[in-house]
C-alpha atoms as a PDB file:
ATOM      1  CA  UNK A   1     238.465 139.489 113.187  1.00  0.00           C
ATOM      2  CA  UNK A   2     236.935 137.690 110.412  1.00  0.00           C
ATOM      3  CA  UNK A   3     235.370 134.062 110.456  1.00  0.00           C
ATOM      4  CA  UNK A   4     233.889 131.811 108.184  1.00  0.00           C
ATOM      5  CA  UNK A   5     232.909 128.438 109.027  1.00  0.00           C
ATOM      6  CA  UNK A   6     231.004 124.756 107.846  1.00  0.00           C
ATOM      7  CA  UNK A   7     230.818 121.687 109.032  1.00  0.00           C
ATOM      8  CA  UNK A   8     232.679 118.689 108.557  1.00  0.00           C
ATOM      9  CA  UNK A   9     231.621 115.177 109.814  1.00  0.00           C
ATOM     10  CA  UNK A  10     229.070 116.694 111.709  1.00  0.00           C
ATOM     11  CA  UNK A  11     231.670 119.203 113.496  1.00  0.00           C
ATOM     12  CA  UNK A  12     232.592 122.950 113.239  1.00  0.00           C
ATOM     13  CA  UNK A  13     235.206 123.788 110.948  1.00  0.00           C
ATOM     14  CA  UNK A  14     236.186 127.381 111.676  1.00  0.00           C
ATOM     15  CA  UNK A  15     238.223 130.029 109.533  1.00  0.00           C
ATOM     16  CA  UNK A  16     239.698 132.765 111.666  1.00  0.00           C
ATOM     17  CA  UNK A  17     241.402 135.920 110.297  1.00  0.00           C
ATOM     18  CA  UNK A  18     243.371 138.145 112.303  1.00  0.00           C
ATOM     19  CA  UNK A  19     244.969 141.387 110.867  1.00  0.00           C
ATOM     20  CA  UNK A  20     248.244 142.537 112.473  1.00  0.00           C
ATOM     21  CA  UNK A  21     249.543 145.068 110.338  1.00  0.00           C
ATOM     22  CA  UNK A  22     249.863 144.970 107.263  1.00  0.00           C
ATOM     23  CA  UNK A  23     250.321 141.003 108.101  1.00  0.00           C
ATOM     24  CA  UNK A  24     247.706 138.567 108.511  1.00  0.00           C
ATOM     25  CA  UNK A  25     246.807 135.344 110.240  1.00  0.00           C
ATOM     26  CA  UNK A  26     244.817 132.850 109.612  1.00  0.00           C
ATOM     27  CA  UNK A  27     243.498 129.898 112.120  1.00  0.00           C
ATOM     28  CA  UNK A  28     241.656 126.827 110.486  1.00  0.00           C
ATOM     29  CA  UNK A  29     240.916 124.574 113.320  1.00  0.00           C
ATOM     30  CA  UNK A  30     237.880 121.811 113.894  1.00  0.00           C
ATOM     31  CA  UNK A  31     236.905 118.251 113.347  1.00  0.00           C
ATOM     32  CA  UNK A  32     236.605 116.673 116.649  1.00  0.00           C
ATOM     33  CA  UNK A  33     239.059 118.556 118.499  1.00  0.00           C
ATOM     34  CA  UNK A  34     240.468 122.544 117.736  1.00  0.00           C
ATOM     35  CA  UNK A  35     244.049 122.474 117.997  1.00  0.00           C
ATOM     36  CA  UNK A  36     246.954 123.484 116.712  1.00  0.00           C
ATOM     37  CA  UNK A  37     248.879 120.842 113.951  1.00  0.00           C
ATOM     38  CA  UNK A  38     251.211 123.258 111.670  1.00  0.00           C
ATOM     39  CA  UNK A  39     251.984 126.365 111.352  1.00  0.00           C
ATOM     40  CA  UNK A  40     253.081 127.447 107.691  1.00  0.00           C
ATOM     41  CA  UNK A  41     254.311 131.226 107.107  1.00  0.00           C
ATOM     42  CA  UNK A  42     254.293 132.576 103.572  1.00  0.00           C
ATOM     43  CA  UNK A  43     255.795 135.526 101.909  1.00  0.00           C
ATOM     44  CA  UNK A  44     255.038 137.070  98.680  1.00  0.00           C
ATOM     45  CA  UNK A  45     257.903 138.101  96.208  1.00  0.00           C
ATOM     46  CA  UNK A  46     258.022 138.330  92.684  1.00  0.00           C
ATOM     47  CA  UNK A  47     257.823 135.289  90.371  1.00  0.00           C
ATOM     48  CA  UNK A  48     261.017 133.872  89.762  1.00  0.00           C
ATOM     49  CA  UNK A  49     259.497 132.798  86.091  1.00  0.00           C
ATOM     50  CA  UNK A  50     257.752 136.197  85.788  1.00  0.00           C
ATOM     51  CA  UNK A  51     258.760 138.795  87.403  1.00  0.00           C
ATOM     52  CA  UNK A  52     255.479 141.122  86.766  1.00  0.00           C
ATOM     53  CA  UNK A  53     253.468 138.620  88.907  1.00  0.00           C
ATOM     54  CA  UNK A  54     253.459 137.332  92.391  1.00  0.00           C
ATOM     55  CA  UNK A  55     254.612 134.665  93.789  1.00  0.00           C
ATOM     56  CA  UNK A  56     254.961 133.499  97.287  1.00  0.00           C
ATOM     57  CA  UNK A  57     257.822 131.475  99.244  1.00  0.00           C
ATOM     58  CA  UNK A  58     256.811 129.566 102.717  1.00  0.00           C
ATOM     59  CA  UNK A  59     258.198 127.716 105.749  1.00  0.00           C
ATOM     60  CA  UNK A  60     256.651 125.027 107.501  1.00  0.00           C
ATOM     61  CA  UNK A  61     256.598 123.730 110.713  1.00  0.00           C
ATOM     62  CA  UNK A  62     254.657 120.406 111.725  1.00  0.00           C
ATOM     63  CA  UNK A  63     254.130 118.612 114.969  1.00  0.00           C
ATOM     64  CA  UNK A  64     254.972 115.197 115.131  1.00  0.00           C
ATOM     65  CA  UNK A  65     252.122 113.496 114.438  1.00  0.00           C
ATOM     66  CA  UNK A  66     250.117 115.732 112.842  1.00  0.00           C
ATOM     67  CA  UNK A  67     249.460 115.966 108.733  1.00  0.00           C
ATOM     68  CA  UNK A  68     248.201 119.247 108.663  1.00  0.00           C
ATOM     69  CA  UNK A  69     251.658 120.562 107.282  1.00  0.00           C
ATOM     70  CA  UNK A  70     250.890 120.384 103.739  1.00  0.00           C
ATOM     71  CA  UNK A  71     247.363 122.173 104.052  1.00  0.00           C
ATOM     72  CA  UNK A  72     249.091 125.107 106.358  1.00  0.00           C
ATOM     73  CA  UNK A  73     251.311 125.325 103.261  1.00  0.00           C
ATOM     74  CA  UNK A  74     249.138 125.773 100.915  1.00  0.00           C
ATOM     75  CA  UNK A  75     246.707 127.831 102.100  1.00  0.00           C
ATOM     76  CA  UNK A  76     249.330 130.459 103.162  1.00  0.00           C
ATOM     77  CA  UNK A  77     250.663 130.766  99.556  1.00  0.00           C
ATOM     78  CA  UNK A  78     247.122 131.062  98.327  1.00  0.00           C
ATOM     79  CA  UNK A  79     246.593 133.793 100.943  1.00  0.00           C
ATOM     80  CA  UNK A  80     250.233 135.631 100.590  1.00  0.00           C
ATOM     81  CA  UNK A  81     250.074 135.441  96.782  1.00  0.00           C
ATOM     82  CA  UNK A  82     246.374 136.955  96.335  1.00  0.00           C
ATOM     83  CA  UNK A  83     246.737 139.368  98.648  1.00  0.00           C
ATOM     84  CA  UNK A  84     250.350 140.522  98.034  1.00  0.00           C
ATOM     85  CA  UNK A  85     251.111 139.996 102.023  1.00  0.00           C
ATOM     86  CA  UNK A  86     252.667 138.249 104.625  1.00  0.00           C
ATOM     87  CA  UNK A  87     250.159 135.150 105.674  1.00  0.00           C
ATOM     88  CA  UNK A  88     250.413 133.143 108.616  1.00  0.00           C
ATOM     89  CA  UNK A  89     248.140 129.783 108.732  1.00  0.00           C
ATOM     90  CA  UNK A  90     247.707 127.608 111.938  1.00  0.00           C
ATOM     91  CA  UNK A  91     246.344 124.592 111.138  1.00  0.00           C
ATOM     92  CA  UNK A  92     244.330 121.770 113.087  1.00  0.00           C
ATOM     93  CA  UNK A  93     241.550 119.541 111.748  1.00  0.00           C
ATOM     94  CA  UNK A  94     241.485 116.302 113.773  1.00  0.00           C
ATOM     95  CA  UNK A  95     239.143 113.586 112.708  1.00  0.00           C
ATOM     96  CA  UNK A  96     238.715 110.372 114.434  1.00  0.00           C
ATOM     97  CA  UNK A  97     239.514 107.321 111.672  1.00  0.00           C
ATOM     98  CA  UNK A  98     238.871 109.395 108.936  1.00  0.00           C
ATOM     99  CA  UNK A  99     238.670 107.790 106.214  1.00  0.00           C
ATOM    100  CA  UNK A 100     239.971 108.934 102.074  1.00  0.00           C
ATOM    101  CA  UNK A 101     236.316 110.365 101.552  1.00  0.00           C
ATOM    102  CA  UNK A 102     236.817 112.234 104.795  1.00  0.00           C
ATOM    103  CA  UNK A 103     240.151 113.583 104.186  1.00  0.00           C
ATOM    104  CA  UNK A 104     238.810 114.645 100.839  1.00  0.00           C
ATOM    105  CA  UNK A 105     235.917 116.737 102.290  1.00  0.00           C
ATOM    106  CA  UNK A 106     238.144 118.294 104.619  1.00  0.00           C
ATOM    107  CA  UNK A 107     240.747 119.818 102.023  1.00  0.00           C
ATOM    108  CA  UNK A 108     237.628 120.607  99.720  1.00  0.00           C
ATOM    109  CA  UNK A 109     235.870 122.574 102.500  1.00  0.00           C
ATOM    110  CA  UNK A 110     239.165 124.136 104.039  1.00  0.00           C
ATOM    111  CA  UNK A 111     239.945 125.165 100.695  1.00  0.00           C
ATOM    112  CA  UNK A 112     236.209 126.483 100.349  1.00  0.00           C
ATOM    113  CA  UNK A 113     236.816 128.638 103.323  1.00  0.00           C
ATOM    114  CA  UNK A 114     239.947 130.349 102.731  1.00  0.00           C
ATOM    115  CA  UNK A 115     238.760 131.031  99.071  1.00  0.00           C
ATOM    116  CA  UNK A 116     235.527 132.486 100.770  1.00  0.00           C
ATOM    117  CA  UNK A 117     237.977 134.612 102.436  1.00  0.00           C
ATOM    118  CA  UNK A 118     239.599 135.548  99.953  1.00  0.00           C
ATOM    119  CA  UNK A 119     237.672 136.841  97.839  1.00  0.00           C
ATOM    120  CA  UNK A 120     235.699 139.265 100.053  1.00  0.00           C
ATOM    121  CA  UNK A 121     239.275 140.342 100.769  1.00  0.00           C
ATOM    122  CA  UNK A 122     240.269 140.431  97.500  1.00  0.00           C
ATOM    123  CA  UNK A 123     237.006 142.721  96.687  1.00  0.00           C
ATOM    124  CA  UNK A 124     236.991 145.452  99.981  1.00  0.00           C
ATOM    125  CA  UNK A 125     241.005 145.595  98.492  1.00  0.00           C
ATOM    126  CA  UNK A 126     241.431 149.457  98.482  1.00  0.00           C
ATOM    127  CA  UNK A 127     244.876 150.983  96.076  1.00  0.00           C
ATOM    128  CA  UNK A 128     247.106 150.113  99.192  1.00  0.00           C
ATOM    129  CA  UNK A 129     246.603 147.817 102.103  1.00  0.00           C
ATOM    130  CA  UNK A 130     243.785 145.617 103.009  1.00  0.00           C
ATOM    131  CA  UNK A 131     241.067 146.124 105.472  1.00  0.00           C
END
């Protein structure tokens, strides 16, 4: 398992990454309280506009409530797309009243973190599979 992590607002935010298989999944949880908000799953396939590159294609689900949805999504294209895999992301970031500076550091550093991820994945890449 993998992990990267900051802070945000004072509080942990944590980037987990789990292989199963060739598969992976991811875990972005913090903010006040580590839970889970959505869940997006993303699989890569070839562009539809070019098929020589990658694309990705990804279902959502969301808890009522929660705005993490968009995020999960995302960051599990990202992920599936780079690394030519099925990506998983749970997703839970609660902040008390946060306000639009707030919500702005938290996609900035989430986004931060799975690029982080990314590209020492991206790097240790061997011909076939990931490590």
């Amino acid at each position: 398992m993998k992990e990267f992590a900051t802070t945000l607002a004072g509080h942990p935010l944590r980037l987990r990454c789990i292989r199963m298989g060739e598969d992976i999944c991811l875990t972005l949880c913090g903010g006040e309280l580590e839970h889970i908000g959505a869940v997006a799953v993303a699989q890569p396939r070839p562009s539809l506009a070019d098929p020589a590159r990658i694309s990705a294609t990804a279902s959502v689900i969301a808890l009522p409530g929660h705005q993490e949805d968009m995020l999960a999504r995302e960051l599990a294209l990202k992920a599936a797309t780079t690394l030519n895999t099925v990506v998983c992301v749970a997703c839970g970031i609660h902040l008390r009243h946060p306000t639009p500076a707030m919500l702005d550091e938290a996609l900035a550093a989430s986004r931060g973190l799975v690029d982080a991820l990314l590209a020492e994945m991206h790097n240790a890449k061997p011909d076939k599979g990931i490590p």
